[in-house]
PDB file of N, CA and C in Angstrom:
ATOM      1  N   UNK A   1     -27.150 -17.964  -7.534  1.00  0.00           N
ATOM      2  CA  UNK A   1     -25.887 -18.657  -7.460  1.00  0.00           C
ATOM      3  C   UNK A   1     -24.999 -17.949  -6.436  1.00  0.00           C
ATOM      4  N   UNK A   2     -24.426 -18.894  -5.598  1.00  0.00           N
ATOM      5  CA  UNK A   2     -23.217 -17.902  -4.395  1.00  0.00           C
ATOM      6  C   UNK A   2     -21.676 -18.193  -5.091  1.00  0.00           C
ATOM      7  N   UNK A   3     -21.507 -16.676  -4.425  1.00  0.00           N
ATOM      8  CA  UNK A   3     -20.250 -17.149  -5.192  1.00  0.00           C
ATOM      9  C   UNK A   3     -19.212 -17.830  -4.188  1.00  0.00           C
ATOM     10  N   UNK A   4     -18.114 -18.890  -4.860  1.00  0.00           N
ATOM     11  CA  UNK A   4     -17.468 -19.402  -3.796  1.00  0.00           C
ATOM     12  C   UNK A   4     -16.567 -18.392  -3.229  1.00  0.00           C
ATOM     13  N   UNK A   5     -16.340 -18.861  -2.015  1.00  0.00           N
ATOM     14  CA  UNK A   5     -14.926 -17.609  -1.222  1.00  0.00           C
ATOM     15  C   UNK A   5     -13.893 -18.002  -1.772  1.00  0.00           C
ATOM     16  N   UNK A   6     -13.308 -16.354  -1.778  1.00  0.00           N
ATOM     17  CA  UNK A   6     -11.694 -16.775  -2.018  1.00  0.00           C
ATOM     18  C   UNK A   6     -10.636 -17.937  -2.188  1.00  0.00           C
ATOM     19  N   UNK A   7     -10.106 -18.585  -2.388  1.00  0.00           N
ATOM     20  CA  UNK A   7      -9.544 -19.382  -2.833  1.00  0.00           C
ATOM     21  C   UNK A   7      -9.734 -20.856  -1.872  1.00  0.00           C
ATOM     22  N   UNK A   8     -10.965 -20.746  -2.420  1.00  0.00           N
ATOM     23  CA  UNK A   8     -11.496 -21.774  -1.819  1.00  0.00           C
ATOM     24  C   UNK A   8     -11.886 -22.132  -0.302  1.00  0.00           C
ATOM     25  N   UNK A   9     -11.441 -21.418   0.796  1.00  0.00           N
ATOM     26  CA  UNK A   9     -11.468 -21.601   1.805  1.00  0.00           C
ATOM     27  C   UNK A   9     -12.068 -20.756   2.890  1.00  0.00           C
ATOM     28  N   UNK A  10     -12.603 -21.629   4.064  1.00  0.00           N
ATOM     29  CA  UNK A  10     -13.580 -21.153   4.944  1.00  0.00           C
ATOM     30  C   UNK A  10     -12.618 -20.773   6.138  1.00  0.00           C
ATOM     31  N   UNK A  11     -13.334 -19.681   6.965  1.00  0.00           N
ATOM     32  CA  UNK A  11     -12.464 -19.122   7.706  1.00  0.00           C
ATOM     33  C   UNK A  11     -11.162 -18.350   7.846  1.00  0.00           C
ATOM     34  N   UNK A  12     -11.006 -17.916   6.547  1.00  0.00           N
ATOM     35  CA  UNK A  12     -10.499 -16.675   6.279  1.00  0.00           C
ATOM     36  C   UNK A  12     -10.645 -15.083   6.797  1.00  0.00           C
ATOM     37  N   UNK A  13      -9.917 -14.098   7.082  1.00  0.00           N
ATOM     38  CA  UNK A  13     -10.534 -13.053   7.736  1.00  0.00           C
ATOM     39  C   UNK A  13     -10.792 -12.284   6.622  1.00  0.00           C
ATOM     40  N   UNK A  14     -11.314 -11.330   6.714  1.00  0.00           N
ATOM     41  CA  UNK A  14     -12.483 -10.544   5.893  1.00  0.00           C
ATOM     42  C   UNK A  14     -12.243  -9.157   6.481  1.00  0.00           C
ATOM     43  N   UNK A  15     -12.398  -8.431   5.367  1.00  0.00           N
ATOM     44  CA  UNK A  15     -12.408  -6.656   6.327  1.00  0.00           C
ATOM     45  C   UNK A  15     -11.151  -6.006   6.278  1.00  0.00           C
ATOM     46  N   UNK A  16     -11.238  -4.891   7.232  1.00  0.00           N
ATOM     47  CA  UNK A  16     -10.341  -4.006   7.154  1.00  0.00           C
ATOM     48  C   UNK A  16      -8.777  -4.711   7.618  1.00  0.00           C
ATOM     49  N   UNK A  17      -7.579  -4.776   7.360  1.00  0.00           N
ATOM     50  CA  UNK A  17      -6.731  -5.224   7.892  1.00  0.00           C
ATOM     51  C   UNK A  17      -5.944  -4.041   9.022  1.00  0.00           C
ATOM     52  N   UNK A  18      -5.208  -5.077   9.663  1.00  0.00           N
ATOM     53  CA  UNK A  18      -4.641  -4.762  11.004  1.00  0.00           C
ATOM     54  C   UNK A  18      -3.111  -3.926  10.918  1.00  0.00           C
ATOM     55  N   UNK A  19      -2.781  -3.058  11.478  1.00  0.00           N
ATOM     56  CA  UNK A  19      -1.270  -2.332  10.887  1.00  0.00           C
ATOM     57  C   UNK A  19      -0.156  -4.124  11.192  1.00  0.00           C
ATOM     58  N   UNK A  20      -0.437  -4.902  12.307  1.00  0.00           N
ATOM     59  CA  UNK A  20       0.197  -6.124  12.569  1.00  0.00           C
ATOM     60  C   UNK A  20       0.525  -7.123  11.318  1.00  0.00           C
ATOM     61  N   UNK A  21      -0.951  -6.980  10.363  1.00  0.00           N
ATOM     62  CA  UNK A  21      -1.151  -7.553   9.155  1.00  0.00           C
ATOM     63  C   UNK A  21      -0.004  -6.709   8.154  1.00  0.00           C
ATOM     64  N   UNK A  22      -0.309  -6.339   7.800  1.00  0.00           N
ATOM     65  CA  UNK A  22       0.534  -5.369   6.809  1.00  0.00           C
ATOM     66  C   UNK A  22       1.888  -5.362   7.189  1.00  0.00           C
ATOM     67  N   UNK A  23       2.461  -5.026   8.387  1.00  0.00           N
ATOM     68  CA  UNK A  23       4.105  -5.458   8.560  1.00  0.00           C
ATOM     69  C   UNK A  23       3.959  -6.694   8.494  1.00  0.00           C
ATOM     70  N   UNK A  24       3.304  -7.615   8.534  1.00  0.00           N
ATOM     71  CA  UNK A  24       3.476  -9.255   7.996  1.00  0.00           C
ATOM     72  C   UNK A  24       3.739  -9.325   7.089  1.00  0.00           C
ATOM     73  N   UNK A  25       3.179  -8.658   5.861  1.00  0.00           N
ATOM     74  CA  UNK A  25       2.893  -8.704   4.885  1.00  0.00           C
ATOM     75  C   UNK A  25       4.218  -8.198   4.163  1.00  0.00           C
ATOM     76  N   UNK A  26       4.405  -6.944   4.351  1.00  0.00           N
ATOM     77  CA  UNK A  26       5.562  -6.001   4.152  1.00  0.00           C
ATOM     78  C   UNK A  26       6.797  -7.090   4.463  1.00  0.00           C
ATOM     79  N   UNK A  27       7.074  -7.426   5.836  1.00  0.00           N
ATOM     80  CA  UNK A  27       8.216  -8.115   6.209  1.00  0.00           C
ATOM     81  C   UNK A  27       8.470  -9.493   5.261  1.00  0.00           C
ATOM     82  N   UNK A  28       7.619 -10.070   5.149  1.00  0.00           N
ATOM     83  CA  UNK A  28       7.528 -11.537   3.951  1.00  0.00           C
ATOM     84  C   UNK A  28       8.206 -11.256   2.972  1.00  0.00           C
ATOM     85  N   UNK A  29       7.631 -10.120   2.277  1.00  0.00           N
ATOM     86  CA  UNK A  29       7.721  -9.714   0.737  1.00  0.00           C
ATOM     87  C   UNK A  29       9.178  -9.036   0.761  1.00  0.00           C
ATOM     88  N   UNK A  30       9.666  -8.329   1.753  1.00  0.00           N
ATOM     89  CA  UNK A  30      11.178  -8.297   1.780  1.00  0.00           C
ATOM     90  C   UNK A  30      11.888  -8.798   1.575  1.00  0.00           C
ATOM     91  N   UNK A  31      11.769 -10.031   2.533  1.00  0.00           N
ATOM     92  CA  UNK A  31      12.719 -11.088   2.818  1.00  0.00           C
ATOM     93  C   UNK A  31      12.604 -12.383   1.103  1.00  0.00           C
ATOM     94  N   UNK A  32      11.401 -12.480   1.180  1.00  0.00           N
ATOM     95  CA  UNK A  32      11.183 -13.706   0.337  1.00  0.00           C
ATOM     96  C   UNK A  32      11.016 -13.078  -1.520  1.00  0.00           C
ATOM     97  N   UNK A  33      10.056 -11.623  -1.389  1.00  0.00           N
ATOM     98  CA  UNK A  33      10.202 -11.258  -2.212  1.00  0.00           C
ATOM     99  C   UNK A  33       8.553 -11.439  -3.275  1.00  0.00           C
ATOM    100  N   UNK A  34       8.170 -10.918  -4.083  1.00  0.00           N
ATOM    101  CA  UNK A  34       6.889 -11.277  -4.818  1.00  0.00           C
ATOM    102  C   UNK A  34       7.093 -12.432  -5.415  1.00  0.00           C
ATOM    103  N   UNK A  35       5.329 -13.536  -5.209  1.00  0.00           N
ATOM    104  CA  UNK A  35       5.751 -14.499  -5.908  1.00  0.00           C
ATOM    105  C   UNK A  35       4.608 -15.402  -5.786  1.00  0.00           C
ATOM    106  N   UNK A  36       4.916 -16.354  -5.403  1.00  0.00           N
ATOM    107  CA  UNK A  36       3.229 -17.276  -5.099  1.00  0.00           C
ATOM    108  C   UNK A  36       2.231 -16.617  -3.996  1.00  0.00           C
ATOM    109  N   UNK A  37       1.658 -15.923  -4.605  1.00  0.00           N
ATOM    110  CA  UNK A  37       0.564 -15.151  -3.755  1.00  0.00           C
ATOM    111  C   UNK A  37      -0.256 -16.647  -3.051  1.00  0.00           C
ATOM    112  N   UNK A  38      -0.208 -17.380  -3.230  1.00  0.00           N
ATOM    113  CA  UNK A  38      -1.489 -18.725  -3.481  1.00  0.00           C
ATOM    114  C   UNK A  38      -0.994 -18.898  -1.384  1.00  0.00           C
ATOM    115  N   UNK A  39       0.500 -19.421  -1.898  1.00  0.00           N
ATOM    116  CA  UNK A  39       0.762 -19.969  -0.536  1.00  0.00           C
ATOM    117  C   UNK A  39       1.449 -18.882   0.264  1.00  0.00           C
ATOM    118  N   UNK A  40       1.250 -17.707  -0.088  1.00  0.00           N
ATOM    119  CA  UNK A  40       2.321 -16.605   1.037  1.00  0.00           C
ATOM    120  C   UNK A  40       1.413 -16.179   2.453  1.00  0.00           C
ATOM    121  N   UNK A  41       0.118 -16.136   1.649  1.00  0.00           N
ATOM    122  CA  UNK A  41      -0.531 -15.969   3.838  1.00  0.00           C
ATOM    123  C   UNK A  41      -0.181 -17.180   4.633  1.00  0.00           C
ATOM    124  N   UNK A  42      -0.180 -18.164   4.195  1.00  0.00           N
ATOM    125  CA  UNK A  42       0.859 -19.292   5.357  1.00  0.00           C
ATOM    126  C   UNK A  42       1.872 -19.188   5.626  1.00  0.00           C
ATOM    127  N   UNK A  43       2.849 -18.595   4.524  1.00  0.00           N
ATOM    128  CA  UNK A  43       3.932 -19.080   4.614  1.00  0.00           C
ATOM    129  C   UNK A  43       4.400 -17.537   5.869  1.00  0.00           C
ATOM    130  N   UNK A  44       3.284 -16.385   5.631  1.00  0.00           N
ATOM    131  CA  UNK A  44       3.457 -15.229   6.570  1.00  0.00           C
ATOM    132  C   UNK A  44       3.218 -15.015   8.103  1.00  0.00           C
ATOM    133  N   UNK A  45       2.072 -16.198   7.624  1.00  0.00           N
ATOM    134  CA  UNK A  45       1.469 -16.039   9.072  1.00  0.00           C
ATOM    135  C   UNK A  45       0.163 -14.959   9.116  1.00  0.00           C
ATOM    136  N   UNK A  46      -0.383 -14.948   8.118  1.00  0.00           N
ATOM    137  CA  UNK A  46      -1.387 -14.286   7.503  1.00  0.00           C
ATOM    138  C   UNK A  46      -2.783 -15.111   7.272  1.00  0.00           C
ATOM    139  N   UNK A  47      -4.068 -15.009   7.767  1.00  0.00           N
ATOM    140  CA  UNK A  47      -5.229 -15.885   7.852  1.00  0.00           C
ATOM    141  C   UNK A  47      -6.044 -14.750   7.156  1.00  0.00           C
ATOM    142  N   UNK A  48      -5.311 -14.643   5.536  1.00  0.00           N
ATOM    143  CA  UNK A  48      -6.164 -13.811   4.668  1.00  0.00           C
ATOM    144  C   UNK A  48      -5.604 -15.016   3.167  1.00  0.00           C
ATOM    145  N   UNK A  49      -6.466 -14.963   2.217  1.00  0.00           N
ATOM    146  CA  UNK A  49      -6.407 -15.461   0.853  1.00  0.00           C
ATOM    147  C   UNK A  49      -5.041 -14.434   0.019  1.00  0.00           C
ATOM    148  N   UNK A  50      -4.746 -15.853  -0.781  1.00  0.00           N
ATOM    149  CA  UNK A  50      -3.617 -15.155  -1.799  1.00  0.00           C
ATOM    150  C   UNK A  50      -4.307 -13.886  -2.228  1.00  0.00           C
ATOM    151  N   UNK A  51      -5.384 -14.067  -2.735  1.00  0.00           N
ATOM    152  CA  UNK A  51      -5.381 -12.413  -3.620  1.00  0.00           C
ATOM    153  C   UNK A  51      -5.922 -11.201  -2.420  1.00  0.00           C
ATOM    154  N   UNK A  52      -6.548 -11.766  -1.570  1.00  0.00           N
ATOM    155  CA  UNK A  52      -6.426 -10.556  -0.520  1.00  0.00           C
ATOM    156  C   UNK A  52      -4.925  -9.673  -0.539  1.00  0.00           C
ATOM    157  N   UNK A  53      -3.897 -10.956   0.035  1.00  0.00           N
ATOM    158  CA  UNK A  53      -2.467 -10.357   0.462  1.00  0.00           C
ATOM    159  C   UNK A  53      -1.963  -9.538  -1.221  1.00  0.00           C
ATOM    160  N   UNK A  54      -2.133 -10.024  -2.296  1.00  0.00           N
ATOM    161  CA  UNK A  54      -1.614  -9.464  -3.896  1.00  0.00           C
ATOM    162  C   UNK A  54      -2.462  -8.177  -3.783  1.00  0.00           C
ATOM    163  N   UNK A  55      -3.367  -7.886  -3.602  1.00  0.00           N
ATOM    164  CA  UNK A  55      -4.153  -6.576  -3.698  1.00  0.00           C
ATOM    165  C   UNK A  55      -3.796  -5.886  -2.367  1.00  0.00           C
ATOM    166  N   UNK A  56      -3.951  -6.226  -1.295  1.00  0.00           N
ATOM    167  CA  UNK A  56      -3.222  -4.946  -0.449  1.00  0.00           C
ATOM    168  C   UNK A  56      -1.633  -5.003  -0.679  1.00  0.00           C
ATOM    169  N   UNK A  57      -0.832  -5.610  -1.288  1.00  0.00           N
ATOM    170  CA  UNK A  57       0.446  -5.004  -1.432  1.00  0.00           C
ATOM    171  C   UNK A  57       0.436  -4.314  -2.863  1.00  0.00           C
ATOM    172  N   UNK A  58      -0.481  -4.643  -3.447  1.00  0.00           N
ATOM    173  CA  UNK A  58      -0.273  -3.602  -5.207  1.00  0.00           C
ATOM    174  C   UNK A  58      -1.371  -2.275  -4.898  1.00  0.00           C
ATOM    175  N   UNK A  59      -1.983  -2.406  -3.929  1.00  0.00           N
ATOM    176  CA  UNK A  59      -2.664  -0.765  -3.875  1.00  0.00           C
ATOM    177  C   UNK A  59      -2.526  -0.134  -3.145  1.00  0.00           C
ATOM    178  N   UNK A  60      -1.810  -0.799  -1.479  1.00  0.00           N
ATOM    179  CA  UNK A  60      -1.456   0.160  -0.586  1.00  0.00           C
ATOM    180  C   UNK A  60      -0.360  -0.147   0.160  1.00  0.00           C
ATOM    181  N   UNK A  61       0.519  -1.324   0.064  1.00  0.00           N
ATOM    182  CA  UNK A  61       1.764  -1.533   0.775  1.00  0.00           C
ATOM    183  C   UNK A  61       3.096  -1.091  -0.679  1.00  0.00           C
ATOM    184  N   UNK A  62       3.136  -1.233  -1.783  1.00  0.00           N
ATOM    185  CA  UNK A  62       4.408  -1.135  -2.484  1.00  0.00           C
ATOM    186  C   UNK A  62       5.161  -0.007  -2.371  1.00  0.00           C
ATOM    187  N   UNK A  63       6.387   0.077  -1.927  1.00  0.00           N
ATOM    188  CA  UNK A  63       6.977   1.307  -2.069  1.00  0.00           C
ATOM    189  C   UNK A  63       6.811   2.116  -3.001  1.00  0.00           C
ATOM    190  N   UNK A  64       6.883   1.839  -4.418  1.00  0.00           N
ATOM    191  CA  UNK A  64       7.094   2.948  -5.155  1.00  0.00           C
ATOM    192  C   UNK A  64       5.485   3.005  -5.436  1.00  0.00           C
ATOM    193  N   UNK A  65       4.250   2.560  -4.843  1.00  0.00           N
ATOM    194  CA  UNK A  65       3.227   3.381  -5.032  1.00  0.00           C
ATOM    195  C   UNK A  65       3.145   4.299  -5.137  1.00  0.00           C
ATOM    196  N   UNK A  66       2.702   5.360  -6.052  1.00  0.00           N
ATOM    197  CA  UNK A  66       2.611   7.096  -6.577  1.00  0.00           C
ATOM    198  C   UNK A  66       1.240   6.835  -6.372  1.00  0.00           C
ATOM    199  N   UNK A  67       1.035   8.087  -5.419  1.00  0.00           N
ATOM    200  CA  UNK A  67      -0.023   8.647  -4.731  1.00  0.00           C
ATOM    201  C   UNK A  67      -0.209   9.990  -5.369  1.00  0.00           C
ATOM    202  N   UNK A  68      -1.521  10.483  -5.299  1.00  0.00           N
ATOM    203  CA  UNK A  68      -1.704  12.028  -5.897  1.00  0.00           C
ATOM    204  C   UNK A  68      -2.016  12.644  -7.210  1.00  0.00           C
ATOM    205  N   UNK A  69      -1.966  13.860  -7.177  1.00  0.00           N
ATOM    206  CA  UNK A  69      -2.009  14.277  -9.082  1.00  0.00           C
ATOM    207  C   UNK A  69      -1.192  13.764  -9.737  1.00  0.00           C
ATOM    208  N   UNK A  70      -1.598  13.699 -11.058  1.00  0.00           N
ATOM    209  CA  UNK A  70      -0.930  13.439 -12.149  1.00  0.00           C
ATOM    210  C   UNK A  70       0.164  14.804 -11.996  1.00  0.00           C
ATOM    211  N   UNK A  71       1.635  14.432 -13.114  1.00  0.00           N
ATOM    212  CA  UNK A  71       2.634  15.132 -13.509  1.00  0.00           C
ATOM    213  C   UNK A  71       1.837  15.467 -14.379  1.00  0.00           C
ATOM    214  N   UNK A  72       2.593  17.182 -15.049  1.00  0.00           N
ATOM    215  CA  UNK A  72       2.506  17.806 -16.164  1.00  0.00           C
ATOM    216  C   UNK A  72       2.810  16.823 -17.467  1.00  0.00           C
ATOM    217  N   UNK A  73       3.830  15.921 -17.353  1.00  0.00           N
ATOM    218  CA  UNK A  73       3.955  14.886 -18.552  1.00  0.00           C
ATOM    219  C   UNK A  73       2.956  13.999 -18.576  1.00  0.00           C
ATOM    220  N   UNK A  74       2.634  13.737 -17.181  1.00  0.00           N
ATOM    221  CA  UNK A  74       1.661  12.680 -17.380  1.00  0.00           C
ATOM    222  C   UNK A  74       0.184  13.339 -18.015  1.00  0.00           C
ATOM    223  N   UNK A  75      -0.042  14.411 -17.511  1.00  0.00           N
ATOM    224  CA  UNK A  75      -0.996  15.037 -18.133  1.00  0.00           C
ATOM    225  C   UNK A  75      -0.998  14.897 -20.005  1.00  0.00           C
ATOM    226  N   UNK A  76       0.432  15.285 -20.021  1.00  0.00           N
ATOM    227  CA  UNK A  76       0.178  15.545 -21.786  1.00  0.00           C
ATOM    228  C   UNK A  76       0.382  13.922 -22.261  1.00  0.00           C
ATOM    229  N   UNK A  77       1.022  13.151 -21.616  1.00  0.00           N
ATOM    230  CA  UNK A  77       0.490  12.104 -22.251  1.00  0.00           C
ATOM    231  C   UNK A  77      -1.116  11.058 -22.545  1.00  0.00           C
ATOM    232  N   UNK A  78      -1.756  11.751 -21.357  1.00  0.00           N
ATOM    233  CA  UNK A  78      -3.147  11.542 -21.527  1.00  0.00           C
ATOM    234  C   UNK A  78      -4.147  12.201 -22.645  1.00  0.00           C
ATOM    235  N   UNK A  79      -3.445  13.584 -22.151  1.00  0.00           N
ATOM    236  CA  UNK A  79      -3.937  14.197 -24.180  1.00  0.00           C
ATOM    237  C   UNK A  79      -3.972  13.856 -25.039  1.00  0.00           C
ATOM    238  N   UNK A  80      -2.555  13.855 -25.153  1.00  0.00           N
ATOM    239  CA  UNK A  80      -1.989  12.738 -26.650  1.00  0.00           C
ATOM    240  C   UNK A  80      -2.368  11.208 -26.808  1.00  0.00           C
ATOM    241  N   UNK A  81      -2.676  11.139 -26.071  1.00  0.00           N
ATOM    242  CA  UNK A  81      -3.090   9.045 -26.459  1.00  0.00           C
ATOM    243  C   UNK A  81      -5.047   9.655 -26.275  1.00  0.00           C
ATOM    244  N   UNK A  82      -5.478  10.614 -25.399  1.00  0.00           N
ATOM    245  CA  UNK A  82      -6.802  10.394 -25.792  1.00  0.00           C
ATOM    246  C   UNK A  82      -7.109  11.031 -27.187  1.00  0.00           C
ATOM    247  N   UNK A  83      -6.143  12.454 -27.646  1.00  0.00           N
ATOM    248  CA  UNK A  83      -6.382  12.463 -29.288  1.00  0.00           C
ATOM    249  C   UNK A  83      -6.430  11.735 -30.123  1.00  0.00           C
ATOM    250  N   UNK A  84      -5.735  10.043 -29.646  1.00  0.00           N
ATOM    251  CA  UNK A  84      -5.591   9.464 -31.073  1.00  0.00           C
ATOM    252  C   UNK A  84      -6.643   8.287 -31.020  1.00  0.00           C
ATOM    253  N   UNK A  85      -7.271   8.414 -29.918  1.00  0.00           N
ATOM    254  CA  UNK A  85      -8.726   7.126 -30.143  1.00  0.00           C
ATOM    255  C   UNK A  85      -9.984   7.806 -30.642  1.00  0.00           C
ATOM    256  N   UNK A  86     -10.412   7.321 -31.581  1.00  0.00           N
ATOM    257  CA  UNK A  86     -11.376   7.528 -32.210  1.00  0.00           C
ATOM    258  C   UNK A  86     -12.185   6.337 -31.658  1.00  0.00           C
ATOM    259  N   UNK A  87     -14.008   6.103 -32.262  1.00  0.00           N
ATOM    260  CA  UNK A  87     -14.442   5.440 -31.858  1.00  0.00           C
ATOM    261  C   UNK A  87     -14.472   3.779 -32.702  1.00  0.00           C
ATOM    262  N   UNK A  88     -13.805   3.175 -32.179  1.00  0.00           N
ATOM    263  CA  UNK A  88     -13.434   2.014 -32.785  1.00  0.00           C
ATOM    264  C   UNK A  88     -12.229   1.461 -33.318  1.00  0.00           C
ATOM    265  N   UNK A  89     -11.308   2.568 -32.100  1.00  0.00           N
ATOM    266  CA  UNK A  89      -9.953   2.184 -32.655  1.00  0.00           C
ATOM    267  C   UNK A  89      -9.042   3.271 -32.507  1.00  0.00           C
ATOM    268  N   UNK A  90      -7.830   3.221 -32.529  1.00  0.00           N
ATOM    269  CA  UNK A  90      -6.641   3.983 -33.009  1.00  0.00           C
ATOM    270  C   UNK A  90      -6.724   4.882 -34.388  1.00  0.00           C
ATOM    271  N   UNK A  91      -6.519   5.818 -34.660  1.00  0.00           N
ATOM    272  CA  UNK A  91      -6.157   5.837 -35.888  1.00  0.00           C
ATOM    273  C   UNK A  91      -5.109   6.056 -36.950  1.00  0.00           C
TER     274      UNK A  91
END
């Protein structure tokens, strides 16, 4: 079975994106803001699929993306929530 492309459509670009792409991308989402991923590569000027453009702005364009080690809190909160799973649940 193949799977169909991206949201349906042929001739989409594929691959690594362009720094040109990404200030497209970036500049849209400024101005217009998050929202219908479906129709924003048109409306950008972008010849990539809605969830292409939703996944490079949630893993490598959002400002407050946090990059790097975990915090010391974040650490102990991983402790503490992995102490309390047992297998098959919370307890």
């Amino acid at each position: 079975m193949v799977k169909a492309p991206c949201c349906g459509q042929f001739g989409l670009k594929k691959g690594k994106w362009t720094d040109e792409e990404d200030q497209l991308l970036v500049k849209y989402i400024q101005v217009n803001g998050e929202g219908s991923w479906r129709s924003l590569p048109k409306n950008a000027g972008l010849s990539r699929c809605g969830k292409s453009c939703r996944l490079r702005w949630t893993n490598y364009l959002r400002p407050n993306l946090k990059r790097g080690k975990f915090t010391a809190e974040e650490d102990e909160t991983i402790v503490k929530l992995h102490s309390t799973w047992e297998i098959g649940g919370l307890q």
